[in-house]
N, C-alpha and C. Protein backbone atom coordinates (compact mmCIF):
# COMPACT_ATOMS: atom_id res chain seq x y z
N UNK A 1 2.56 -11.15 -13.89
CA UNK A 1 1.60 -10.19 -13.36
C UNK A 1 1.85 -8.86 -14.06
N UNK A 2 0.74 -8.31 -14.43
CA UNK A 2 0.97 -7.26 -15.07
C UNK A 2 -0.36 -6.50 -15.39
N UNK A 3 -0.15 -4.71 -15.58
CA UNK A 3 -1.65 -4.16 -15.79
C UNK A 3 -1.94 -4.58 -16.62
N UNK A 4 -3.24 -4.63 -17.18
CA UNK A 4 -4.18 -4.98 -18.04
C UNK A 4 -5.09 -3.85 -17.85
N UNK A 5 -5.44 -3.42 -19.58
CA UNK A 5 -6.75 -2.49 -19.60
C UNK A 5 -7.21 -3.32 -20.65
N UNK A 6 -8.61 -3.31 -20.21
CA UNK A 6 -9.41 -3.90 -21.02
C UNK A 6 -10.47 -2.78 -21.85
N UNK A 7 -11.19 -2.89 -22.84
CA UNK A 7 -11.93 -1.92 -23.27
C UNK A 7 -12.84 -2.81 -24.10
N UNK A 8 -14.36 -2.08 -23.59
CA UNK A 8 -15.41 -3.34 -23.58
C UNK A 8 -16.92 -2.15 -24.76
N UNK A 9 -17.33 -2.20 -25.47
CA UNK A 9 -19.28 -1.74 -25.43
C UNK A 9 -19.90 -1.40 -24.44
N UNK A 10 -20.82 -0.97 -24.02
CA UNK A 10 -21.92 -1.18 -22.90
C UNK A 10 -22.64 -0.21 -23.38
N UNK A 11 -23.94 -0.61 -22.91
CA UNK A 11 -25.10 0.03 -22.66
C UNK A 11 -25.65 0.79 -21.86
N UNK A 12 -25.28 1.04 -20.71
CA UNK A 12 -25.31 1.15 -19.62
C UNK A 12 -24.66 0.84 -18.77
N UNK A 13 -23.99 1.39 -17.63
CA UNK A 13 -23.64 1.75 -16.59
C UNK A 13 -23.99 0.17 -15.74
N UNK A 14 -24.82 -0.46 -15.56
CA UNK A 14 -25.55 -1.90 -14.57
C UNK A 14 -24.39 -2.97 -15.57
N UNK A 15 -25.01 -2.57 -16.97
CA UNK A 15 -23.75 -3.83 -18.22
C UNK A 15 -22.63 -3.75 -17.78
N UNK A 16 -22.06 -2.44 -17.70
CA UNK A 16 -20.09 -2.54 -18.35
C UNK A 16 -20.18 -2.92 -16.16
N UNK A 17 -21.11 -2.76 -15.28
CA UNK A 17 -20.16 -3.63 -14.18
C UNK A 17 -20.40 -4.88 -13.95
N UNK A 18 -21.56 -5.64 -14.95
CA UNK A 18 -21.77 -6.94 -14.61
C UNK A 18 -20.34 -7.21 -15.64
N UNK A 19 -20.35 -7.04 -16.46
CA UNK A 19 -18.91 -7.26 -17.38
C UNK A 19 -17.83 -7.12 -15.92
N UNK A 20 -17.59 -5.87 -15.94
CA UNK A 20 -16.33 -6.09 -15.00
C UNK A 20 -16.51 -7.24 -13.32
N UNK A 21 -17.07 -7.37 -13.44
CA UNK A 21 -17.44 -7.97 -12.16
C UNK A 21 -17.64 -9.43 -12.18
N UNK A 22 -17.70 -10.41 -13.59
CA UNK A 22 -17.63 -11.51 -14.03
C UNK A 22 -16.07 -12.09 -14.65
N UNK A 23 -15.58 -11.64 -14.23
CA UNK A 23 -14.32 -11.81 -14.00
C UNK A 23 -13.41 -12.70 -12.69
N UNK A 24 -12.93 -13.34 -12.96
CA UNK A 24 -12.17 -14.16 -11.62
C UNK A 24 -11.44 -13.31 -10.66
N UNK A 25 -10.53 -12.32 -11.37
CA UNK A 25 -9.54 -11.42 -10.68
C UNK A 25 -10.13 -10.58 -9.93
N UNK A 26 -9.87 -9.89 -8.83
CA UNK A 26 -10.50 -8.71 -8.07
C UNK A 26 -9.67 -7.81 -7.25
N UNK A 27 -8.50 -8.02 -7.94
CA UNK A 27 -7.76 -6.82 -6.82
C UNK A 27 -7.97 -5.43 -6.63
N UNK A 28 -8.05 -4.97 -8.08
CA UNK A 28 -8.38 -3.66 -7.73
C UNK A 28 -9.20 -2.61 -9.09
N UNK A 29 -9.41 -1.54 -9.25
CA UNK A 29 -10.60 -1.60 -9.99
C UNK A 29 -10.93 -0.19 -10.03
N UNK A 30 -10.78 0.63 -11.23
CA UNK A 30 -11.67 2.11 -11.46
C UNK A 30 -12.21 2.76 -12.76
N UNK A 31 -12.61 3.27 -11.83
CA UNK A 31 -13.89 4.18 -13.12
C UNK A 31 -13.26 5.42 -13.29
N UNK A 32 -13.44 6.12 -14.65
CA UNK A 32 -13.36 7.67 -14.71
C UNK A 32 -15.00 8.33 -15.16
N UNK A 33 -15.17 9.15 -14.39
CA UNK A 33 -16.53 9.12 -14.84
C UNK A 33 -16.65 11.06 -13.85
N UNK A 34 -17.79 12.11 -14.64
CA UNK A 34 -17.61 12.99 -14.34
C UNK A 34 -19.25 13.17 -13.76
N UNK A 35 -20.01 11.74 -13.42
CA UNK A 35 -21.17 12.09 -12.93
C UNK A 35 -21.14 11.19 -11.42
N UNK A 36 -21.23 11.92 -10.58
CA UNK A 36 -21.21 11.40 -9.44
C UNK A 36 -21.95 10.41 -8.76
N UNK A 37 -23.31 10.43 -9.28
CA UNK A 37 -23.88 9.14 -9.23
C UNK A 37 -23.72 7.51 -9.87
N UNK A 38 -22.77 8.23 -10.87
CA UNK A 38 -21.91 6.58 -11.32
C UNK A 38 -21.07 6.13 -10.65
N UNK A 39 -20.36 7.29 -9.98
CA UNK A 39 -19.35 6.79 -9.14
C UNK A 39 -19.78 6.49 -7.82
N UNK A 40 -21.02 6.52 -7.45
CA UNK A 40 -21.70 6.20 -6.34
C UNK A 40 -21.73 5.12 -6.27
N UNK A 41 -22.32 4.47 -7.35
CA UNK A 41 -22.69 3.07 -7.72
C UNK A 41 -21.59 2.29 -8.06
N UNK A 42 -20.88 2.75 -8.13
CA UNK A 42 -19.65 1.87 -8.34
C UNK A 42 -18.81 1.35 -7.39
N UNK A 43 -18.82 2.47 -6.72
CA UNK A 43 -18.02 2.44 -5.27
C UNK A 43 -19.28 1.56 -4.07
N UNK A 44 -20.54 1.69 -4.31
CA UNK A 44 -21.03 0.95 -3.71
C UNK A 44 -21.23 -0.75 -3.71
N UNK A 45 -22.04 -1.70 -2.97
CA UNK A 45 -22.50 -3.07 -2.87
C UNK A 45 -22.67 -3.15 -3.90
N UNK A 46 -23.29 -2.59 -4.90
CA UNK A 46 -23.91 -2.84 -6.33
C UNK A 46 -22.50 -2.93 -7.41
N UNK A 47 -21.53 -2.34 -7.55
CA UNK A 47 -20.85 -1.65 -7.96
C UNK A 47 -19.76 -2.68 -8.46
N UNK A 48 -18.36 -2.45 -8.56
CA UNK A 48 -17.41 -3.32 -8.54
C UNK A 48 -17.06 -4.41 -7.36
N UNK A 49 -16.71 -5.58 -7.58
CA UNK A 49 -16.71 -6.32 -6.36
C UNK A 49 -15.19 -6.52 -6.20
N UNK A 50 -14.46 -5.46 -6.57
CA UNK A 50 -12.73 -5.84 -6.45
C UNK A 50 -12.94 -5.47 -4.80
N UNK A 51 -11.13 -5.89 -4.66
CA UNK A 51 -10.93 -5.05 -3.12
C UNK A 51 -10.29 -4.01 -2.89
N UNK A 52 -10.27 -3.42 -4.08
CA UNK A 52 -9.20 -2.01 -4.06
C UNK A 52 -10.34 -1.34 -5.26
N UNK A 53 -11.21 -0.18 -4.63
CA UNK A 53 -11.87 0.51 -5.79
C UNK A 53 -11.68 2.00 -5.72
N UNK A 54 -11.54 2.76 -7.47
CA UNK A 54 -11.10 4.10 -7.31
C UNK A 54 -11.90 4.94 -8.23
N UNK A 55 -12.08 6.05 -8.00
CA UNK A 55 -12.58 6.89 -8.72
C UNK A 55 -12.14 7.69 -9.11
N UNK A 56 -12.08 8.15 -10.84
CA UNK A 56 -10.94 9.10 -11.35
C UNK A 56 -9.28 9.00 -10.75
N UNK A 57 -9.34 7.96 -10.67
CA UNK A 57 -7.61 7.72 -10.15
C UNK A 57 -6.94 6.35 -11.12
N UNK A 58 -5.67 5.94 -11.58
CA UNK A 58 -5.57 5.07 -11.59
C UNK A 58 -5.55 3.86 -10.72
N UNK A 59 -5.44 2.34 -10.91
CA UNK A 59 -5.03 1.32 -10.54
C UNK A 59 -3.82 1.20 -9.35
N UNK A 60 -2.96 1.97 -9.99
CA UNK A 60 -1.49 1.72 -9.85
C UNK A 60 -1.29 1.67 -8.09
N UNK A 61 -0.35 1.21 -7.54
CA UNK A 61 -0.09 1.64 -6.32
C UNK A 61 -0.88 0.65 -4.55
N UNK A 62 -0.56 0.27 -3.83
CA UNK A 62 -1.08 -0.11 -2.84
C UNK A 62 -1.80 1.29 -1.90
N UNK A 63 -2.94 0.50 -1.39
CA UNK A 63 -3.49 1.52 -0.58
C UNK A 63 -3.49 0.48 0.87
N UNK A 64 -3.16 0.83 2.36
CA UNK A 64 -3.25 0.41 3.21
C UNK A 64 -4.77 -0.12 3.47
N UNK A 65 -5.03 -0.78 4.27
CA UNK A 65 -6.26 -1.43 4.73
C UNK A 65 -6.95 -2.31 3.65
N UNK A 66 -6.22 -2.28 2.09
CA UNK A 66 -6.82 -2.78 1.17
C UNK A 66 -6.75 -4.31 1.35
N UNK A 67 -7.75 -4.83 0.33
CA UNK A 67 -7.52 -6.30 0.56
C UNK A 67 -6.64 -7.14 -0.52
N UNK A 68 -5.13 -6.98 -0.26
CA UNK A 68 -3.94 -6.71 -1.00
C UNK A 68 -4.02 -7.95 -1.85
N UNK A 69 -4.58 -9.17 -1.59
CA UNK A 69 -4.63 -10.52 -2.35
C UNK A 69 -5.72 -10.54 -3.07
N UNK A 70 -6.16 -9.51 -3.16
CA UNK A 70 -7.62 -9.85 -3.70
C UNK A 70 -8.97 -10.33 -3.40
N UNK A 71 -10.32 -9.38 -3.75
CA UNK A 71 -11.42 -10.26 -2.92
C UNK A 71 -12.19 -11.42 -3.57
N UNK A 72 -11.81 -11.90 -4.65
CA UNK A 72 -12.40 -12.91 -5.37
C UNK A 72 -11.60 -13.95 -5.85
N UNK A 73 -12.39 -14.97 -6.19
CA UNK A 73 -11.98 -16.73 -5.91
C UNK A 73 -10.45 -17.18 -6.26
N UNK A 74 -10.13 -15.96 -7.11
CA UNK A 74 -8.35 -16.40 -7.77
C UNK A 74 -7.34 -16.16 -6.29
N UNK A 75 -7.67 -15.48 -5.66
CA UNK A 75 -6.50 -15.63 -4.91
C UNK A 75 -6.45 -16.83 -3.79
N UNK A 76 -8.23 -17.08 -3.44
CA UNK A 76 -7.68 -18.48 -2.87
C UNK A 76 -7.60 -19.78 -3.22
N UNK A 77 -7.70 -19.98 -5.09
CA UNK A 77 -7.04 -20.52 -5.37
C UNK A 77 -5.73 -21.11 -5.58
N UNK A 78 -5.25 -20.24 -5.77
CA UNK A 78 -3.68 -19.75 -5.50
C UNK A 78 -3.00 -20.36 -3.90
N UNK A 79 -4.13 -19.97 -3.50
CA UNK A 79 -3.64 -19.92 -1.87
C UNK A 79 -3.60 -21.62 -1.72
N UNK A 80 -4.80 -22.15 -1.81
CA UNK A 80 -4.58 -23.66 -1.79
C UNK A 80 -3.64 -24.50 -2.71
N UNK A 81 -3.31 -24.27 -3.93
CA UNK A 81 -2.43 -24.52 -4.30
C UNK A 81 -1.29 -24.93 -3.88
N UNK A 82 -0.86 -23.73 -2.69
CA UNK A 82 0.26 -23.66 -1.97
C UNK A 82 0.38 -24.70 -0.91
């Protein structure tokens, strides 16, 4: 386990989150961005589908109430596994 930054093209703002969002992993997830309506959308339903999302912040770190395993299909894979 370990960070990963990825660095992608896009066209738009709707692209680089269907990119991030087609991904298996979902723990956690941010944007740096200095227009507030991106970060609207990001942080919203439309937006990233991790379970930990940030704006102008890093990754790093647990946040309480988060959804610490992740909200997408890898962690309950994992889980059945077990």
């Amino acid at each position: 386990f370990a960070p990963i930054l990825y660095v992608f093209k896009y066209q738009d703002l709707g692209e680089a989150v269907r990119i991030h969002n087609s991904v298996p992993q979902g723990l956690s997830s941010s944007i740096f961005t200095r227009d507030l309506l991106e970060s609207e959308y990001f942080i919203s339903h439309r937006g990233s589908d991790c379970g930990i999302v940030n704006v102008n912040t890093g990754t790093a770190g647990a946040e309480i109430g988060g959804a610490f395993g992740g909200e997408k299909g890898y962690w309950w894979r994992k889980r059945e596994r077990q």
